[in-house]
Protein backbone atom coordinates (compact mmCIF):
# COMPACT_ATOMS: atom_id res chain seq x y z
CA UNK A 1 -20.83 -8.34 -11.03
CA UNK A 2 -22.11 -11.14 -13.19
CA UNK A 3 -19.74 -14.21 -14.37
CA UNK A 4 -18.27 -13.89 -17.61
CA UNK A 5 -18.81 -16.98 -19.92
CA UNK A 6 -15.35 -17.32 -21.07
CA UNK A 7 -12.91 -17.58 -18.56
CA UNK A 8 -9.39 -15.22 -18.45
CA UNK A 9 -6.31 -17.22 -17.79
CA UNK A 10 -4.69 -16.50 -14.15
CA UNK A 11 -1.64 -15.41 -15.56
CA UNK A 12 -3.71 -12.12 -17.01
CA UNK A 13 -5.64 -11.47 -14.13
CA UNK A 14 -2.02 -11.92 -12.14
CA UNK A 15 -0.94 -8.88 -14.91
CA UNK A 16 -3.80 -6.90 -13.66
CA UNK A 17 -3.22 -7.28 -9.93
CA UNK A 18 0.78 -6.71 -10.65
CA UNK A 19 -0.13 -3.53 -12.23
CA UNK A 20 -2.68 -2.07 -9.81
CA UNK A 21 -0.66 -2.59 -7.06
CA UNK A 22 2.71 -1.25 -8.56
CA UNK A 23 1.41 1.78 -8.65
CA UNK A 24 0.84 2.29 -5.38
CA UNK A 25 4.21 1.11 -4.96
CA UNK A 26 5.54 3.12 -6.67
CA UNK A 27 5.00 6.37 -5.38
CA UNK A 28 4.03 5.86 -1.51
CA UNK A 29 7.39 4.76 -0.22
CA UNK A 30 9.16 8.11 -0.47
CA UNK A 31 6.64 10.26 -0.57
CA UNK A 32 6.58 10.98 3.20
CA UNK A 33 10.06 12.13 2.85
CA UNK A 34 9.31 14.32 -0.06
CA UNK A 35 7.22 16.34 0.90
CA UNK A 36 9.03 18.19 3.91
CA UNK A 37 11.63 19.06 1.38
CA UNK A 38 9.27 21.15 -0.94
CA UNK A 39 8.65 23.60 2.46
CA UNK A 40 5.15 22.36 3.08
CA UNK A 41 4.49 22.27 7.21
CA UNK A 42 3.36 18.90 9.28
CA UNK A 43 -0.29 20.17 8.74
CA UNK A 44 -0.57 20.59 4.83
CA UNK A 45 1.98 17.13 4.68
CA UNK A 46 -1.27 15.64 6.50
CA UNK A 47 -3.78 16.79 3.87
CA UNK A 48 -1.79 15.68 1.20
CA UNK A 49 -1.20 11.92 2.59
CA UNK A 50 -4.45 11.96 4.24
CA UNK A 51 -6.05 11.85 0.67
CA UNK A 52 -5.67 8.25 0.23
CA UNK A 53 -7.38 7.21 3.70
CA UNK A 54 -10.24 9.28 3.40
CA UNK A 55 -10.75 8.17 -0.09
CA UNK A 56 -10.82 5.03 1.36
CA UNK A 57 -13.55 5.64 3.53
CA UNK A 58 -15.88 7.06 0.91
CA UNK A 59 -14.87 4.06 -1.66
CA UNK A 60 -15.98 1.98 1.27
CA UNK A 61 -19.27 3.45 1.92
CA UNK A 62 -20.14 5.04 -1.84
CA UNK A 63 -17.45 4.96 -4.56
CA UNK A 64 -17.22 1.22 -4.68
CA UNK A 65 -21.13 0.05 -4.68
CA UNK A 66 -21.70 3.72 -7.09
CA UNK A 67 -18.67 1.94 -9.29
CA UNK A 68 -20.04 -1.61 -9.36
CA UNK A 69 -23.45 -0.70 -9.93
CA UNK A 70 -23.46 1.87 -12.99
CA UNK A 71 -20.52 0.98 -15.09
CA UNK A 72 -18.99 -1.87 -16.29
CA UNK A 73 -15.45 -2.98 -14.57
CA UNK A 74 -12.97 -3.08 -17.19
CA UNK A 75 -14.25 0.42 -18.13
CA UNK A 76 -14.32 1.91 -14.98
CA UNK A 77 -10.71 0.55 -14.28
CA UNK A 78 -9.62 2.03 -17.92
CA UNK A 79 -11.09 5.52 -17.46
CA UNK A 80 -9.81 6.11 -13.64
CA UNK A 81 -6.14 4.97 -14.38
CA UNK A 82 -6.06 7.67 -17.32
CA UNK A 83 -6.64 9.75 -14.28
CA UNK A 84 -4.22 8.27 -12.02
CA UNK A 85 -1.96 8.54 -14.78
CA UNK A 86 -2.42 12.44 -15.79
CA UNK A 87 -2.45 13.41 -12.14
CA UNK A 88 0.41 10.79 -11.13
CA UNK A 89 2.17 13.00 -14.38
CA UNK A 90 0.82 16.52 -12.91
CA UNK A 91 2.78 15.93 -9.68
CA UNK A 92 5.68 16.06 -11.08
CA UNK A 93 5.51 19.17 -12.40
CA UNK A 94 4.34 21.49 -9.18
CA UNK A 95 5.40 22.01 -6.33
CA UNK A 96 3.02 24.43 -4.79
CA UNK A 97 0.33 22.92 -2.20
CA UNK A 98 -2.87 23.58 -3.44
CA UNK A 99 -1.97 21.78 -7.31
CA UNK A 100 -0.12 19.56 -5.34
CA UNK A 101 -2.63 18.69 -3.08
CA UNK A 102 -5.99 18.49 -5.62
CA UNK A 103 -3.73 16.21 -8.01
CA UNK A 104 -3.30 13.90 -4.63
CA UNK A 105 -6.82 13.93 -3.76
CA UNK A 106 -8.01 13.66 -7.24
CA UNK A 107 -5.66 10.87 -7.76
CA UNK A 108 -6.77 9.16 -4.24
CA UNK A 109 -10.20 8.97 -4.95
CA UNK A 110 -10.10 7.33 -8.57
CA UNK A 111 -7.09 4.96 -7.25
CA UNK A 112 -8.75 3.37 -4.47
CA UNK A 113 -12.29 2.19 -6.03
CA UNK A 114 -9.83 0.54 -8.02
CA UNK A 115 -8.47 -1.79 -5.76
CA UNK A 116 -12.10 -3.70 -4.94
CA UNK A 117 -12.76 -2.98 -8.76
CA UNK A 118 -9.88 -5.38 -9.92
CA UNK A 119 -11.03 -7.79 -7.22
CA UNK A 120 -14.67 -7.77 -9.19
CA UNK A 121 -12.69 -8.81 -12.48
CA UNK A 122 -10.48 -11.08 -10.84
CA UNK A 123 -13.90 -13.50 -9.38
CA UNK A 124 -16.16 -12.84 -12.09
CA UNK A 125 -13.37 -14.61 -14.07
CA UNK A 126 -12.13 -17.29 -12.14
CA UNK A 127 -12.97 -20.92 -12.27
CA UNK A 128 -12.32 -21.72 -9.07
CA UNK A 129 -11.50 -18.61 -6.46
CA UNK A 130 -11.03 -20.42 -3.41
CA UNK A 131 -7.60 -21.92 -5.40
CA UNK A 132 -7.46 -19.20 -7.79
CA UNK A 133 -7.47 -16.05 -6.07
CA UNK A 134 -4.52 -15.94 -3.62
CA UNK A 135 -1.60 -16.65 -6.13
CA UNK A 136 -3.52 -14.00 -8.39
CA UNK A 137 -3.99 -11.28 -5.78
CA UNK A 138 0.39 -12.63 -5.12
CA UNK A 139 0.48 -10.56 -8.83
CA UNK A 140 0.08 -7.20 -6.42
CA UNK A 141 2.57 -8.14 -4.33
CA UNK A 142 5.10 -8.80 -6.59
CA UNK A 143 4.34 -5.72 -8.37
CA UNK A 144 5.31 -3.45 -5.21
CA UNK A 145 8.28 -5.16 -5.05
CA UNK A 146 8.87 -5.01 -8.47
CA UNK A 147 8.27 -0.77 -7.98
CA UNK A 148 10.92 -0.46 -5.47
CA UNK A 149 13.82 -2.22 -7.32
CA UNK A 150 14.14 -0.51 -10.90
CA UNK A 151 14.86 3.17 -8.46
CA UNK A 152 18.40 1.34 -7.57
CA UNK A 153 19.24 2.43 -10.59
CA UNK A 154 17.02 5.53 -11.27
CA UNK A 155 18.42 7.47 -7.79
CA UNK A 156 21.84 6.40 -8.62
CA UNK A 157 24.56 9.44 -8.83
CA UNK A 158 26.01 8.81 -12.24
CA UNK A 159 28.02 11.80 -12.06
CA UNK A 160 29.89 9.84 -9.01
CA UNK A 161 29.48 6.69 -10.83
CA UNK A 162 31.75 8.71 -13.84
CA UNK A 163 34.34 9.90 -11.88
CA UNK A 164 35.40 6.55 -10.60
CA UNK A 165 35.89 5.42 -14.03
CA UNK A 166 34.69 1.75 -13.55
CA UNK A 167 36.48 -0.84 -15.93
CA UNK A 168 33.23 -3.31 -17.39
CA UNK A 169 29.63 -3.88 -16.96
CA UNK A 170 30.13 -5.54 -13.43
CA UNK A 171 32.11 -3.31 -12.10
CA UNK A 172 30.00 -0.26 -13.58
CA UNK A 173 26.95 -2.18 -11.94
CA UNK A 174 28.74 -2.47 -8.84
CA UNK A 175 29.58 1.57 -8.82
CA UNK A 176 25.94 2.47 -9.67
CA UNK A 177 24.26 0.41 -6.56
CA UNK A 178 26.75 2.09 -4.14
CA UNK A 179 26.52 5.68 -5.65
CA UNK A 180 22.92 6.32 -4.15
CA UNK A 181 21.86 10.13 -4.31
CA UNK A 182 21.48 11.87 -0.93
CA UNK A 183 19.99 15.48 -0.02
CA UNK A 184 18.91 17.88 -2.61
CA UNK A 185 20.04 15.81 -5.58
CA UNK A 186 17.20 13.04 -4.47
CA UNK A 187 14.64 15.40 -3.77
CA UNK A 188 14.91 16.07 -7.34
CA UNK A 189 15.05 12.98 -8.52
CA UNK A 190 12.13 12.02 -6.32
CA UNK A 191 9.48 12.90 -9.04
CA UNK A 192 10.44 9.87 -10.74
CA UNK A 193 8.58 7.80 -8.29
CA UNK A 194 5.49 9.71 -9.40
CA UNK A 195 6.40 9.26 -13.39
CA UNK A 196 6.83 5.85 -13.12
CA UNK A 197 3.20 5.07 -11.49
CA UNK A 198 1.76 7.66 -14.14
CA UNK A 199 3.35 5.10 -16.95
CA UNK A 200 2.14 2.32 -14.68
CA UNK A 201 -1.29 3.69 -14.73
CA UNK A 202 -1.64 4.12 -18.54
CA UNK A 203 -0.22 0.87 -18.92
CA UNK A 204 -2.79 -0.49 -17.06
CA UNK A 205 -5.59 1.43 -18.43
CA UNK A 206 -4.72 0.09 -21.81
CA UNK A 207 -4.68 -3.23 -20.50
CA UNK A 208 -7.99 -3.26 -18.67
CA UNK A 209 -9.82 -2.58 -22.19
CA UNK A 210 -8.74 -6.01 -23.07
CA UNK A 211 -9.89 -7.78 -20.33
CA UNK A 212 -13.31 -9.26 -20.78
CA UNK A 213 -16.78 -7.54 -20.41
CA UNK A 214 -17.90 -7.13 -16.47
CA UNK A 215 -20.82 -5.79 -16.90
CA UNK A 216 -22.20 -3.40 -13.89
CA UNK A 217 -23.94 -5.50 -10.64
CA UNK A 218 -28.20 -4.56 -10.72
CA UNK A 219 -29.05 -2.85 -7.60
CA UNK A 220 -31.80 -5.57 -6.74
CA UNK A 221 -30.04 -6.25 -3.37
CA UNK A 222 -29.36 -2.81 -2.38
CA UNK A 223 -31.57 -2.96 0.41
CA UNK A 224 -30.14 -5.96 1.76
CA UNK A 225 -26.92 -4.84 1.47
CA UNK A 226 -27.50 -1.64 3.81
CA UNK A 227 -29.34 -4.30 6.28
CA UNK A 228 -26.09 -6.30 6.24
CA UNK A 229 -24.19 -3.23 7.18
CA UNK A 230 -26.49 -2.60 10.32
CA UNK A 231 -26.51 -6.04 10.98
CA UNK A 232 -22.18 -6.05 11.06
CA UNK A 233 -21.95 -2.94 13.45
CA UNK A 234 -24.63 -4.46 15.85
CA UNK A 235 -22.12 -7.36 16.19
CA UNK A 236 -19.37 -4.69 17.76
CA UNK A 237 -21.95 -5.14 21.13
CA UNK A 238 -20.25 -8.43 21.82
CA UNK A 239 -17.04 -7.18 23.81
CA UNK A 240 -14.59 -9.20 21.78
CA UNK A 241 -15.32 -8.47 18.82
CA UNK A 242 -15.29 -4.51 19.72
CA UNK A 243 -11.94 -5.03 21.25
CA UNK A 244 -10.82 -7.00 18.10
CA UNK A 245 -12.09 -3.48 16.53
CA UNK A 246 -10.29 -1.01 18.64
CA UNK A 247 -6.66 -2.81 18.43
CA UNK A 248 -7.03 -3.23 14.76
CA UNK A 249 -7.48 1.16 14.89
CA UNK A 250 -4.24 0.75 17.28
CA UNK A 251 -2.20 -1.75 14.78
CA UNK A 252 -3.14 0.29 11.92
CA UNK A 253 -2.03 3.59 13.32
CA UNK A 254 1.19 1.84 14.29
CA UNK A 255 1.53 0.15 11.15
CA UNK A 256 1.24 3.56 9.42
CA UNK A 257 3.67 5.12 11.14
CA UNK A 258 5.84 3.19 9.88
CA UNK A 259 5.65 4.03 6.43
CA UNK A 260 5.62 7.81 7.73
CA UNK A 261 9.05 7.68 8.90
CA UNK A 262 11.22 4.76 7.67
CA UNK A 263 12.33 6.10 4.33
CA UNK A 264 13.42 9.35 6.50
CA UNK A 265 14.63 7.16 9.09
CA UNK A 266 16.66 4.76 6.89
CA UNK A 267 18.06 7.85 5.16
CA UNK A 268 19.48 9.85 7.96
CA UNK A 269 23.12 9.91 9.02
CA UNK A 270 22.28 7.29 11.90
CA UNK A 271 21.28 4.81 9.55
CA UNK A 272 22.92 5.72 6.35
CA UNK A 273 21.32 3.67 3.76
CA UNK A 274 21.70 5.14 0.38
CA UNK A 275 18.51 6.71 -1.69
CA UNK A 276 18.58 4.31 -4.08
CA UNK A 277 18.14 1.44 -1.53
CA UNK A 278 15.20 3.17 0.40
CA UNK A 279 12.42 1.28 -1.99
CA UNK A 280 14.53 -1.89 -2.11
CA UNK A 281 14.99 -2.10 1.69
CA UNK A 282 11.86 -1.86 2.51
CA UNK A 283 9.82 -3.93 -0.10
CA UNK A 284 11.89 -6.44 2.19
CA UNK A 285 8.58 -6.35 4.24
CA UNK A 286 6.66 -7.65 0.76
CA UNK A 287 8.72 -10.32 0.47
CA UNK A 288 8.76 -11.87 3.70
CA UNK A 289 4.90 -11.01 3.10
CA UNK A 290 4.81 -14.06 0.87
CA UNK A 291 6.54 -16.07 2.65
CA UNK A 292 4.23 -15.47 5.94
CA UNK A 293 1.40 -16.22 3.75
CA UNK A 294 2.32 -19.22 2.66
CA UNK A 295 2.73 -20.74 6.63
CA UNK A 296 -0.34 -18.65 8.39
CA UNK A 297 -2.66 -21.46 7.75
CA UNK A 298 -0.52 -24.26 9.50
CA UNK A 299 0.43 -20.82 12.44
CA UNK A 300 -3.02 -20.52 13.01
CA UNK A 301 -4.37 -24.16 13.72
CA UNK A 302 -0.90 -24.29 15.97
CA UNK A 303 -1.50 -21.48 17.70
CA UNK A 304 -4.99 -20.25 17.46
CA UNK A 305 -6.64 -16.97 16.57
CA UNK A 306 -5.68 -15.14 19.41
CA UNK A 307 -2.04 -16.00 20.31
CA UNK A 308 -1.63 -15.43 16.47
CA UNK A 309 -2.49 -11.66 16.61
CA UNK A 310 -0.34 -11.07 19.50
CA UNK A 311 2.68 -12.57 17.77
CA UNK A 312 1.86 -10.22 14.76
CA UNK A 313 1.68 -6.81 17.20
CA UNK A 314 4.60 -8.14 19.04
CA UNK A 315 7.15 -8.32 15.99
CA UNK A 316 6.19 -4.38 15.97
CA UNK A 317 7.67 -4.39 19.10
CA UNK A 318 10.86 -6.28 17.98
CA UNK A 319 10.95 -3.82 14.31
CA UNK A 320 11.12 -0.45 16.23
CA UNK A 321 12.58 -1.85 19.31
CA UNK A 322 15.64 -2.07 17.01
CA UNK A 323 15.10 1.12 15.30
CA UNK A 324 15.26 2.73 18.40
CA UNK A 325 18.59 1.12 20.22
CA UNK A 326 20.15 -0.24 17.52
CA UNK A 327 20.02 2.66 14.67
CA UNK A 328 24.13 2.19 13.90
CA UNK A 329 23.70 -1.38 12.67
CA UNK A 330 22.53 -1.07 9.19
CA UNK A 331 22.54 -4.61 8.88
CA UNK A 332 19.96 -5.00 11.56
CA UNK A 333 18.00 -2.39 10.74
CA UNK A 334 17.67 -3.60 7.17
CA UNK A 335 17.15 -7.54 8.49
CA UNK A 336 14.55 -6.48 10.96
CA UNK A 337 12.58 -5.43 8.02
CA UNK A 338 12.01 -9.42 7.58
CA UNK A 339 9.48 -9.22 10.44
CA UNK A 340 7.62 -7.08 8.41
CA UNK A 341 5.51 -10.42 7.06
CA UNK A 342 4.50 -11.33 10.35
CA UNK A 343 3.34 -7.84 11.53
CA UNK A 344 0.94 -7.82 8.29
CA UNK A 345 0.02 -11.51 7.83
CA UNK A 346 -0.17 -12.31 11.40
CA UNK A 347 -2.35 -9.41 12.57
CA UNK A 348 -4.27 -7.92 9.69
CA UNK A 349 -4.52 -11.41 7.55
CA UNK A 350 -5.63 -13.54 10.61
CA UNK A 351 -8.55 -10.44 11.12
CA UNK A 352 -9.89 -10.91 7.30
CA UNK A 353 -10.11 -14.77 7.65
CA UNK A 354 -11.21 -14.85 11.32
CA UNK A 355 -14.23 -12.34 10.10
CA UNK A 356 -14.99 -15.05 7.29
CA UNK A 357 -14.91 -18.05 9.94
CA UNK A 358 -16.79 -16.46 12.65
CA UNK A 359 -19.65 -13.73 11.19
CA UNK A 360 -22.80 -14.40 10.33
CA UNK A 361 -22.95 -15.43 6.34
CA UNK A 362 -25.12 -12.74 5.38
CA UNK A 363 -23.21 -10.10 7.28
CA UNK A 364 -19.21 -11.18 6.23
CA UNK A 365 -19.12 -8.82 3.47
CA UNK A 366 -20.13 -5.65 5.42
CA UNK A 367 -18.09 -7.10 8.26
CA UNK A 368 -15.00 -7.06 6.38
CA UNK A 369 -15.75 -3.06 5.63
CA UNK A 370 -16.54 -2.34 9.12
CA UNK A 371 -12.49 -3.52 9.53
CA UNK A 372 -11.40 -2.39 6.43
CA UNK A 373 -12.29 1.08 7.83
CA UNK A 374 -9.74 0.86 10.04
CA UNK A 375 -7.27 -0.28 8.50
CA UNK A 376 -7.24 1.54 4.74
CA UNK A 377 -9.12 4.02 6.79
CA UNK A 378 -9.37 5.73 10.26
CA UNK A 379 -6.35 4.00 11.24
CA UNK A 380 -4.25 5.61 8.18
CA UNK A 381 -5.83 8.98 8.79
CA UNK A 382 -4.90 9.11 12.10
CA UNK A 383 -0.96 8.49 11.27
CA UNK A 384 -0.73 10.96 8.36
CA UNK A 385 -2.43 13.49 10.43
CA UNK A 386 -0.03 12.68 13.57
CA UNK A 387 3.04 11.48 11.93
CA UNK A 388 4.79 14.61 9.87
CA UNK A 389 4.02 16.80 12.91
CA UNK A 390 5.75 14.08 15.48
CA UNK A 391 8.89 13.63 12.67
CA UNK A 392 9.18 17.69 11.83
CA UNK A 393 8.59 18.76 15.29
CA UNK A 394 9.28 16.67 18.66
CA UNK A 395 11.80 14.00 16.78
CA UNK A 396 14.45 16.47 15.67
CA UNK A 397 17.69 17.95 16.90
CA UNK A 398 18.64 21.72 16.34
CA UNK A 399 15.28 21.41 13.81
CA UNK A 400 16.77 18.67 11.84
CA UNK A 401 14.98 15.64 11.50
């Protein structure tokens, strides 16, 4: 992509990260969840989920450089979020597999171009993206928070919330947060996750037709580029950087996993956190995200690279560790979401900026794909595929999850 002439103020490009990323918030949360309770087995859960992972992988290796090279950015990012949008919509009106399943898919592979897309706009229009581009990429962050807290309100049980006749708008307030839905009554109101990223998407599809001309990358470097690929998988000879490679697969699986099963997890009897706190508790993880951010820099001259990534696999330890023994204390199991920012900045971050200190120049780019593919990728694929059939059929009791 070439530099636009006219700058866009942050606080636009912040809009456009906040949207792209609420989206995605929106709906991923409870999905895993939902789908047991419209009858589909472990195996056709794993096709549905696995839709964003392998669209991943092709975005990585095609969609993105096919996307940046014939069309300009701000239209590409229009024209695929109508899609989002329609099939985000479609979803909610099925519940058969196979519609189910190519409205997933379909969906998948327009979504996740867009992530790298709305990176494009976001540096062709910055003055300065060293400073610039972490508080704008915050703008996605905040918007998956931002997803999670409105469905307080929208998985609230307002028929319960009648009956106890509450006396003023605190009070009424107060009911609706504690009158969460539970069993069939949320699986209905589930869809809503689904409607609100379909708004989300036209929203943002609007919105990216206002954002300044990108215009499409030439393909003068093409050849380069596939050198600089080669040239990033010859460096996974050197043993520690092929180890680095194999525990990100293993941290990504794990960190999967989690979103597999914590909405179900957080939801059962054990636990008993109402539905409408599901997306709340655990955009927890988001925020502490931030936070984690913000002291990673000063963590890693402390503590170098590798004692760094340990801490950040360790606190999975610590998360599930209390999942597992402690499942009565909903306090704990709601605090221990906290830990969440230092299993994601601690691990994954640290890989990203330890490829950009210590790869080649020429190669950092392809490098960052050759991890990326675990971790959006290969790692994902592996949990979705592994997950639903572990929940639905060696974690239950008397069949019940």
């Amino acid at each position: 992509m070439t530099t636009s002439a006219a700058k866009t103020p942050t606080a636009r490009l912040f809009l456009m990260m906040f949207l792209q990323i609420f989206i995605w918030g929106a709906w991923l949360p409870l999905i895993f969840g939902y789908l047991p309770t419209l009858g589909f087995t472990p195996f056709e859960q794993s096709w549905i989920l696995n839709a964003f992972p392998v669209a991943a992988i092709v975005g990585l290796f095609l969609g993105n450089q096919f996307a940046d090279r014939n069309f300009a950015a701000e239209k590409f990012l229009s024209f695929s979020h109508v899609v989002g949008g329609v099939t985000m919509i479609g979803m909610t009106m099925t519940a058969e597999f196979w519609p189910f399943l190519i409205l997933m898919w379909v969906h998948c592979l327009f979504y996740v171009p867009t992530i790298s897309i709305t990176n494009s706009i976001a540096f062709a229009n910055m003055n300065d993206p060293t400073s610039e581009f972490g508080p704008i990429r915050m703008g996605g962050t905040i918007g998956w928070i931002a997803a999670a807290w409105p469905f307080a309100f929208i998985l609230v049980d307002w028929t319960a919330v009648q009956a106890a006749e509450p006396e003023g708008i605190v009070e009424l307030i107060g009911t609706a947060l504690g009158s969460g839905l539970t069993g069939d009554e949320l699986r209905a109101a589930t869809p809503w996750t689904f409607r609100v990223a379909g708004i989300a998407s036209f929203l943002l599809a609007a919105y990216a037709l206002t954002l300044p001309h990108t215009p499409a990358r030439k393909a003068e470097g093409e050849d380069m580029d596939k050198l600089a690929w080669l040239e990033a998988a010859k460096l996974l000879k050197h043993p520690f950087i092929l180890v680095l490679w194999v525990v990100t697969l293993a941290d990504s699986f794990v960190h999967n996993l989690f979103f597999n099963w914590a909405a179900v997890f957080f939801g059962s009897e054990q636990v008993g956190i109402p539905g409408n706190w599901i997306m709340p508790v655990m955009s927890i993880g988001q925020v502490a995200e931030i936070l984690t951010m913000l002291i990673l820099g000063t963590v890693l001259k402390k503590l170098g690279w590798r004692t760094t990534m340990m801490v950040g696999i360790l606190a999975y330890v610590v998360r599930f560790g209390v999942y597992a023994w402690f499942p009565e204390s909903t306090w704990l199991v709601v605090a221990i979401n906290f830990v969440h920012g230092v299993c994601y900045a601690f691990f994954f971050a640290s890989v990203y900026i330890f490829v950009d200190a210590c790869f080649p120049e020429d190669a950092r780019s392809s490098a960052q794909g050759l991890f990326n593919v675990m971790i959006l990728g290969v790692g994902a694929l592996i949990a979705n595929s592994v997950g639903p059939w572990l929940m639905q059929t060696v974690f239950t009791e008397n069949g019940i999850t």
